[in-house]
Protein backbone atom coordinates (compact mmCIF):
# COMPACT_ATOMS: atom_id res chain seq x y z
CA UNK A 1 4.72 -7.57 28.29
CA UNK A 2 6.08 -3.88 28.31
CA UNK A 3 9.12 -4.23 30.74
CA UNK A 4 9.66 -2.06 33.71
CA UNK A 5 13.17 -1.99 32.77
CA UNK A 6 12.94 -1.98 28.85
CA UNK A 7 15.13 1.17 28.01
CA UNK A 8 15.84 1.93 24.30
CA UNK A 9 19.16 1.71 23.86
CA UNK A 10 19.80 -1.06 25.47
CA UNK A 11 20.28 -3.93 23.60
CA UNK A 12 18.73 -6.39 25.87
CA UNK A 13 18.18 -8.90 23.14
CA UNK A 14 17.97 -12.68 24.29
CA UNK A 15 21.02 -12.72 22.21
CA UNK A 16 22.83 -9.60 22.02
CA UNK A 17 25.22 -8.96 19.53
CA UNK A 18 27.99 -8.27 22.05
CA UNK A 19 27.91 -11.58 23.37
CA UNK A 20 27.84 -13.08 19.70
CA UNK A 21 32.16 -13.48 19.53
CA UNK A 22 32.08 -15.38 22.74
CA UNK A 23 28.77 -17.35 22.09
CA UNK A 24 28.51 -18.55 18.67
CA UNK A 25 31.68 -20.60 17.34
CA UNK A 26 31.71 -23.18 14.47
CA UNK A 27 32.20 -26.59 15.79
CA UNK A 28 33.85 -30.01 14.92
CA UNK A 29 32.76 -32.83 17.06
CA UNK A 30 33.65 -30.65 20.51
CA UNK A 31 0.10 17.58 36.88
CA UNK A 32 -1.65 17.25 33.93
CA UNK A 33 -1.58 18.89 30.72
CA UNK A 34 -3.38 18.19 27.83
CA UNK A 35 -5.04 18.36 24.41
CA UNK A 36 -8.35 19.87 24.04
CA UNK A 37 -10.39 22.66 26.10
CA UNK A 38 -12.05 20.17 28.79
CA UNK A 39 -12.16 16.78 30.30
CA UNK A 40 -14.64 15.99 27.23
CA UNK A 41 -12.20 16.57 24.54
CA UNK A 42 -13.01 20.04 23.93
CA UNK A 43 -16.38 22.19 23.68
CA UNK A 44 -18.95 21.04 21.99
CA UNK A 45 -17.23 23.08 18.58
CA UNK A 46 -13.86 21.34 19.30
CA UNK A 47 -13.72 18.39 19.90
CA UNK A 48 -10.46 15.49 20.27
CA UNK A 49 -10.43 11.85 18.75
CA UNK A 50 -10.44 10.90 22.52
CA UNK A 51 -11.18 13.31 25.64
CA UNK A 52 -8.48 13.71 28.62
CA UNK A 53 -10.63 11.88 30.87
CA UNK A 54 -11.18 8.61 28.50
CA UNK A 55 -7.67 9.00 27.56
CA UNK A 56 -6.60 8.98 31.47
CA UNK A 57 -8.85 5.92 31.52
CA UNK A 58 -6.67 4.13 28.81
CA UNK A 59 -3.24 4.75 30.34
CA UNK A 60 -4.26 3.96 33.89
CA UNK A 61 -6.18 0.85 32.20
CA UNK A 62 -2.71 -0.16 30.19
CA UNK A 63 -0.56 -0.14 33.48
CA UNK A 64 -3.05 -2.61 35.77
CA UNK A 65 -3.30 -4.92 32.66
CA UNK A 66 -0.13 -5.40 31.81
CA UNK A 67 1.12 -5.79 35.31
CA UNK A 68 -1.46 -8.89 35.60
CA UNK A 69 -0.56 -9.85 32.27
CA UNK A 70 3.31 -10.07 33.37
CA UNK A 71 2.27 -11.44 37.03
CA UNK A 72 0.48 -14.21 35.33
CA UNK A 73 2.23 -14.88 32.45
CA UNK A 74 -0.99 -14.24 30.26
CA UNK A 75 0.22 -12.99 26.68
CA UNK A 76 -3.64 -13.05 25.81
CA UNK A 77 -3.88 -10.29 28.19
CA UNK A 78 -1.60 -8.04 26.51
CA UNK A 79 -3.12 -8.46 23.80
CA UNK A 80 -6.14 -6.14 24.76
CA UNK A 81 -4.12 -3.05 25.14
CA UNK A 82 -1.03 -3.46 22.92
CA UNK A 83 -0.75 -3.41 19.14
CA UNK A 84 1.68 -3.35 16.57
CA UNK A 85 5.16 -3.79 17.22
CA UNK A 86 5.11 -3.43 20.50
CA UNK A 87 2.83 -6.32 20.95
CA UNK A 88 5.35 -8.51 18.84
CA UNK A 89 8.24 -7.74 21.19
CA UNK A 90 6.23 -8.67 24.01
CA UNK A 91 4.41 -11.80 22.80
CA UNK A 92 8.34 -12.72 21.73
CA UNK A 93 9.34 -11.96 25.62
CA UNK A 94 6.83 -14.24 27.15
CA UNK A 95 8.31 -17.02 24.54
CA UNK A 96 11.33 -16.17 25.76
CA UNK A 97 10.82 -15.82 29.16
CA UNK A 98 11.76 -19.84 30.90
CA UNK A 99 14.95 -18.99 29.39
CA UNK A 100 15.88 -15.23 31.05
CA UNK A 101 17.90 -14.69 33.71
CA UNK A 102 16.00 -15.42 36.98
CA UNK A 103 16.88 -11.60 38.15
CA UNK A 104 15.41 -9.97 35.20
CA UNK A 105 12.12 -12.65 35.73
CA UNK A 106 10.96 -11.40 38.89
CA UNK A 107 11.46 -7.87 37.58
CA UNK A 108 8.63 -8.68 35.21
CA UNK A 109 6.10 -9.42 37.82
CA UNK A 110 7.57 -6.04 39.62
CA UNK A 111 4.59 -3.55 39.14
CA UNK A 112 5.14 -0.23 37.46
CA UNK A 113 2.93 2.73 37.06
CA UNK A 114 1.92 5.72 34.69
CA UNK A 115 0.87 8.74 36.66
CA UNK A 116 -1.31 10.64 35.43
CA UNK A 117 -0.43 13.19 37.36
CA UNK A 118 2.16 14.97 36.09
CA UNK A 119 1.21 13.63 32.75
CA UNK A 120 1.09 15.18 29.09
CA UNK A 121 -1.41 14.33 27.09
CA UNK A 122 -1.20 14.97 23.32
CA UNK A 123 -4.53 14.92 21.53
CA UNK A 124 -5.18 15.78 18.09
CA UNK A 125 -8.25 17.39 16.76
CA UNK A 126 -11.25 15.09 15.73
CA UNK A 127 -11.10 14.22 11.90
CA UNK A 128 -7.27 13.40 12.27
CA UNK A 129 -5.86 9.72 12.71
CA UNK A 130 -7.07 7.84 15.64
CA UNK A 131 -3.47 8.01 17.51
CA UNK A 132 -2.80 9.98 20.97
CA UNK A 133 0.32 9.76 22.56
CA UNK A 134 1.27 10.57 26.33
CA UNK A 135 4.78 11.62 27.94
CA UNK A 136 4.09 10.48 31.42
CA UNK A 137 6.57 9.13 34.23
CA UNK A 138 7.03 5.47 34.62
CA UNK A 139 6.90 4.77 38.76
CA UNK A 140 7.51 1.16 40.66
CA UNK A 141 10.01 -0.38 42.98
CA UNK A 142 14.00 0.30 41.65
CA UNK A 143 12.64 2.56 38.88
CA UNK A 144 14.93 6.05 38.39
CA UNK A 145 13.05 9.25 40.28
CA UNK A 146 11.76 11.43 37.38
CA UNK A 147 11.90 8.18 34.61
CA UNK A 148 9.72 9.25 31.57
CA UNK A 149 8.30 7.32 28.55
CA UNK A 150 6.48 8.76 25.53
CA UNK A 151 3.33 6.06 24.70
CA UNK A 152 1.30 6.17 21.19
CA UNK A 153 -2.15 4.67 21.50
CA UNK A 154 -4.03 3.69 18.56
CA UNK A 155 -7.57 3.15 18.17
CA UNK A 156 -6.96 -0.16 16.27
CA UNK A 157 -9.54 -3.35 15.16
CA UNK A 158 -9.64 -5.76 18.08
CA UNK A 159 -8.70 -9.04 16.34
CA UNK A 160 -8.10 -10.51 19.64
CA UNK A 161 -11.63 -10.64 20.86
CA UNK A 162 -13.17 -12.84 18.17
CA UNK A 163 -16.81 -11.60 19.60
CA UNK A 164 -15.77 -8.53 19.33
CA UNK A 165 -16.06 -6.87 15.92
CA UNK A 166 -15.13 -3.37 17.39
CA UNK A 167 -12.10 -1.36 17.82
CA UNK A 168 -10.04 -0.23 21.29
CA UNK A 169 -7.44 2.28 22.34
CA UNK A 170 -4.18 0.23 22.72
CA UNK A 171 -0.71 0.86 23.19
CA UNK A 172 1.18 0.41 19.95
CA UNK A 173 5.01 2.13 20.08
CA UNK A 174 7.23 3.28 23.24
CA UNK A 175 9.96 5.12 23.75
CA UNK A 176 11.97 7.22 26.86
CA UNK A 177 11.33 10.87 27.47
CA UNK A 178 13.95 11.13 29.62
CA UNK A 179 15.99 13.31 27.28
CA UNK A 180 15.66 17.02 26.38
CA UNK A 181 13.17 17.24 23.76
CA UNK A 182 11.63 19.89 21.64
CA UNK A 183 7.80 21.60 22.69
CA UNK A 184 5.13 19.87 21.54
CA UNK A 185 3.18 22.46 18.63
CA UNK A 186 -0.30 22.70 20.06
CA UNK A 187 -3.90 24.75 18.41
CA UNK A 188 -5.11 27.57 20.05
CA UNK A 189 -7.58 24.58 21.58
CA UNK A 190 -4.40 22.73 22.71
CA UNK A 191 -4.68 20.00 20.55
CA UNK A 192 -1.90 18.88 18.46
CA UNK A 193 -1.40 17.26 15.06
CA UNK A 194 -0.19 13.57 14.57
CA UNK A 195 1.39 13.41 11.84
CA UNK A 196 1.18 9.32 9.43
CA UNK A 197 4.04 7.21 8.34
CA UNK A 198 3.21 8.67 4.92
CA UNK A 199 3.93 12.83 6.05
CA UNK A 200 7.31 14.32 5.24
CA UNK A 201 9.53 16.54 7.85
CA UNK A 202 11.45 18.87 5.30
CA UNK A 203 13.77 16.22 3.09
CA UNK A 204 12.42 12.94 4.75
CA UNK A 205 9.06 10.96 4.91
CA UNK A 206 8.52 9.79 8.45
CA UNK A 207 8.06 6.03 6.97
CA UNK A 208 11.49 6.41 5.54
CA UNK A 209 13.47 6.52 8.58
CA UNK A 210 12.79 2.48 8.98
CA UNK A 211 14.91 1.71 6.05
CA UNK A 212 17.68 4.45 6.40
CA UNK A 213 17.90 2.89 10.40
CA UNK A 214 18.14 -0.53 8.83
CA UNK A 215 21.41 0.87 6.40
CA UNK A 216 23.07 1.15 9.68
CA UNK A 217 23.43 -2.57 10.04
CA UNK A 218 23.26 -3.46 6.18
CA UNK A 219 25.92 -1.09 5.18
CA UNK A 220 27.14 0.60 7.87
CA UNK A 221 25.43 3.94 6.85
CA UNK A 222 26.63 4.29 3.56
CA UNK A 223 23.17 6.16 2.78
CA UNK A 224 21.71 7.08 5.93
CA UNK A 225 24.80 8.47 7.55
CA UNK A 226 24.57 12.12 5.70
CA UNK A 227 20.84 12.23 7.78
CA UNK A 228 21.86 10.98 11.15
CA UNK A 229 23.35 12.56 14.36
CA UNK A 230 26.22 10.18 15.56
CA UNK A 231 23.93 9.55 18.90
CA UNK A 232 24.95 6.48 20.90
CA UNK A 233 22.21 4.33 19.37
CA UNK A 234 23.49 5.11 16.05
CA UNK A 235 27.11 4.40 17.40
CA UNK A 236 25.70 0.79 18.36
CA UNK A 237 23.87 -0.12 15.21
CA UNK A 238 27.03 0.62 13.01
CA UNK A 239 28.97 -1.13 15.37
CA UNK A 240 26.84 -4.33 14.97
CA UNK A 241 27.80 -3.77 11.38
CA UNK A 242 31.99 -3.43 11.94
CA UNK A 243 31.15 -6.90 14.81
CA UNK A 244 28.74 -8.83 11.93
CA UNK A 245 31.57 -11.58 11.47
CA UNK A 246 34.24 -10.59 14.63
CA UNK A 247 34.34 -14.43 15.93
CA UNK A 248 37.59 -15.61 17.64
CA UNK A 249 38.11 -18.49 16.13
CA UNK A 250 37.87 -17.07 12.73
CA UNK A 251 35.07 -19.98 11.65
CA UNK A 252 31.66 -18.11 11.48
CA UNK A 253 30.62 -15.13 8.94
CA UNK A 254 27.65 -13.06 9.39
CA UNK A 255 25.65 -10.61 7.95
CA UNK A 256 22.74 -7.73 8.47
CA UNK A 257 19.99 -8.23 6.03
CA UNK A 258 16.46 -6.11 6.01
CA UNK A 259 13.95 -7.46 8.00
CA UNK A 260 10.15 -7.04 9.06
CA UNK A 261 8.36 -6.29 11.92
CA UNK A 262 4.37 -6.89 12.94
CA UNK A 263 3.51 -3.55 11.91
CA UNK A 264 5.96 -1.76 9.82
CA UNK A 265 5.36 1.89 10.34
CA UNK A 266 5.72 5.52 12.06
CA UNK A 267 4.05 7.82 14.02
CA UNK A 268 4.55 11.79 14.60
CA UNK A 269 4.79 14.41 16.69
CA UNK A 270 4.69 17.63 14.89
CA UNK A 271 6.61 19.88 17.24
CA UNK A 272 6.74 23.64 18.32
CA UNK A 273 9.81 24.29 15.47
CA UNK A 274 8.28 22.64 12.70
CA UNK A 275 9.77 19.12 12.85
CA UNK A 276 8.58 16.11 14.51
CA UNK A 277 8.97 13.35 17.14
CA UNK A 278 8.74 10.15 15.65
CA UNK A 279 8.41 6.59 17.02
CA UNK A 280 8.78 3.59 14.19
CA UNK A 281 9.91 0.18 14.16
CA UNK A 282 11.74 -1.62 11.87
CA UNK A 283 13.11 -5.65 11.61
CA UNK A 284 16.45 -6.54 10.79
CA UNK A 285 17.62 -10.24 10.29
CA UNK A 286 20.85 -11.34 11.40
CA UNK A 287 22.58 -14.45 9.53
CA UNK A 288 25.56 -16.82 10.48
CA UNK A 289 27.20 -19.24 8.50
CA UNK A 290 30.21 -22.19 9.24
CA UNK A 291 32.92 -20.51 7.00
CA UNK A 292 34.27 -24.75 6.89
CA UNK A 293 37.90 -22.85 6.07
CA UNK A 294 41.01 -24.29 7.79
CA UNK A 295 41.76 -27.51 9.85
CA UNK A 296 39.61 -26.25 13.18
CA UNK A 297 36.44 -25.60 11.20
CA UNK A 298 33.47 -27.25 10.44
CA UNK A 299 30.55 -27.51 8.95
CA UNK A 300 28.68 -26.62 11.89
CA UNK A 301 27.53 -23.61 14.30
CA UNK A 302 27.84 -24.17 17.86
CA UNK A 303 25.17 -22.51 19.27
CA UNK A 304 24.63 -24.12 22.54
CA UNK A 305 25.80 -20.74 24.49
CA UNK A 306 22.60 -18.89 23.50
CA UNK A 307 19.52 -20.80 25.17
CA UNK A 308 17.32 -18.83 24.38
CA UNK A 309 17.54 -19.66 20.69
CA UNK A 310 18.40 -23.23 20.84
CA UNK A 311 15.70 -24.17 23.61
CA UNK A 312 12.93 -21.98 22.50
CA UNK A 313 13.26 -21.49 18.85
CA UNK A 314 15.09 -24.81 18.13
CA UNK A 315 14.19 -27.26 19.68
CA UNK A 316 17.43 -27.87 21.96
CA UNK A 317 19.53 -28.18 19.00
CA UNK A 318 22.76 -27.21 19.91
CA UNK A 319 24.13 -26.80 16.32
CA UNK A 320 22.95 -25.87 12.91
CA UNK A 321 24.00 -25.03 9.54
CA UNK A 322 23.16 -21.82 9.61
CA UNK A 323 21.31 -19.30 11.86
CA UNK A 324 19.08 -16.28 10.91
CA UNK A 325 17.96 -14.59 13.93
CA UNK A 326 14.94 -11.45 13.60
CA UNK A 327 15.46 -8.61 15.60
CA UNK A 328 12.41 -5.66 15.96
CA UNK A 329 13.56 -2.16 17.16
CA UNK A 330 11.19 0.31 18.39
CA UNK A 331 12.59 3.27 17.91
CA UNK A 332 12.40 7.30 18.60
CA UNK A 333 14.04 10.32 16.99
CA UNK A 334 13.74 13.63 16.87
CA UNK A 335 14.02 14.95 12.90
CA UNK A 336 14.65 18.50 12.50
CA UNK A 337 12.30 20.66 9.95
CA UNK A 338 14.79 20.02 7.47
CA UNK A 339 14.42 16.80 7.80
CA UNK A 340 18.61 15.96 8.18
CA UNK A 341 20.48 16.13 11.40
CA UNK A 342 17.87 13.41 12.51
CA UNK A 343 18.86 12.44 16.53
CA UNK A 344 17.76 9.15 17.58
CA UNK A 345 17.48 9.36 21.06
CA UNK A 346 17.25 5.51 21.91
CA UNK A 347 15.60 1.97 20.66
CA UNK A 348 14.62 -1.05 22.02
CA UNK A 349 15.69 -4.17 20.42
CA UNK A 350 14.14 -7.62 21.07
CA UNK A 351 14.82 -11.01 19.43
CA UNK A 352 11.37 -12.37 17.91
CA UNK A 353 12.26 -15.20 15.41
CA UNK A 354 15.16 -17.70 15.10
CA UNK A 355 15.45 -19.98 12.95
């Protein structure tokens, strides 16, 4: 359920830490470029693990079925082109969705496009991991002129179909292109190389940028910071640390802990100056507890300011114990060939669990 609005960056949680003082309270009794030398991939010596025109296919394919998906409501219909995290945060968003603002509802079942013209198409060589990825603009009614997104398609096992012991192309990881960003490193075929969660960029292993994002909001950055560029999203995960138990009324604590997502990994870009784009996801879990301490606390979390916990994910309670709330975050940087100096240049962050 890829949202025409969904910008990394913006925390548009169902329960967004910003709103957490005034929410949760303890409680008493109140034109197209591409890989590859032809529309077939290459010649019959080069070929890609997809050609431009199949690949075309599979973009233009993603848009129309997501649209219907979000029209309809039919989370079984994302499911044939997403994957991965991505799929998680959208399968959590159609849970969530009776409970969204009626505003950001009908901008849902708004349609939104991916041109290809205009398009870039980044193919590897085939032989290398089944992944292309695709900088394209992001069109539809109320959308920013010139709005860009950077998609990773996998060829992945179609679990989904349970006739269908095969594998498709399907959209796995998203992030904005809207940002200056560094040239893509192509062959002298024009393709490019994709580089696994396992590959290291100078000092850092693509797969380990999950955990040092997730120091952010465990520690504040007490490891990570020496690796990171101060970039706004960085700004707002360590200040989700400083906020983890800012309540007014003194009564609640909270705390980060490492979480997991639906898929767990990375994906690469090896660019023009020998580092990479990368797009990974990684879970944190965010816990709240009744401190009970002085005469206007309790034993209990009021939590009935945040519906979209306590009607989807608890059953209309309206107070608990305790709350642990999972959070995914698709995310994409730009790491330097050294590997430090890494520059996240925005996230997404969706609520996916509560309980």
């Amino acid at each position: 359920m890829t949202s025409r609005r969904r910008t990394p960056g913006l925390l548009r949680a169902a329960v967004p830490v910003t709103a957490l003082a005034l929410a949760l309270t303890a409680c008493s009794d109140g034109g197209t470029e591409a890989s590859g030398a032809d529309d077939k991939g290459g010649s019959s010596a080069t070929a890609g693990v997809i050609s431009l025109k199949s690949a075309q296919a599979v973009l233009l394919n993603y848009a129309k079925v997501n649209n219907a998906a979000n029209a309809a409501q039919a989370p079984d219909r994302t499911a044939e082109v997403e994957g991965g995290a991505l799929l998680q945060q959208s399968q959590a968003t159609f849970t969530q969705f009776k409970a969204l603002p009626k505003e950001e509802q009908a901008s849902f079942k708004t349609p939104f496009h991916y041109p290809v013209e205009g398009a870039r198409f980044y193919i590897p060589r085939k032989g290398s991991p089944q992944v292309f990825m695709v900088d394209t603009r992001v069109t539809g009614e109320d959308i920013e002129k010139d709005r860009r997104r950077l998609l990773v398609f996998e060829h992945v096992k179609d679990y989904e179909k349970s006739k269908n012991k095969g594998t498709e192309w399907k959209a796995v990881s998203v992030g904005e292109a809207d940002g200056r960003l560094p040239a893509v490193a192509r062959d002298d075929d024009g393709f490019v190389t994709v580089l696994k969660a396992s590959d290291t960029v100078g000092k850092v292993k693509l797969d380990d940028l999950r955990d040092l994002s997730k120091d952010f909001y465990v520690t504040g950055g007490k490891k990570a910071d020496a690796s990171f560029v101060n970039t706004a999203s960085v700004k707002a995960w360590k200040k989700s640390y400083t906020n983890r138990a800012a309540f007014d009324d003194g009564c609640v604590d909270g705390e980060y802990e490492p979480g997991f997502t639906a898929a767990e990994t990375a994906y690469g870009l090896k660019t023009a100056d020998g580092g990479a784009l990368a797009l990974y996801d990684f879970g944190i879990d965010y816990r709240n507890w009744p401190k009970a301490e002085g005469p206007r606390c309790a034993t209990q979390l009021n939590i009935d300011d945040l519906p979209t916990v306590t009607d989807i994910y608890l059953d209309g309670r309206t107070s608990t114990s305790g709350l642990t709330r999972t959070n995914s975050l698709i995310t994409m940087a730009v790491v330097p060939a050294s590997g430090t100096d890494i520059r996240v240049t925005g996230h997404h962050l969706q609520l996916v669990n509560a309980k």
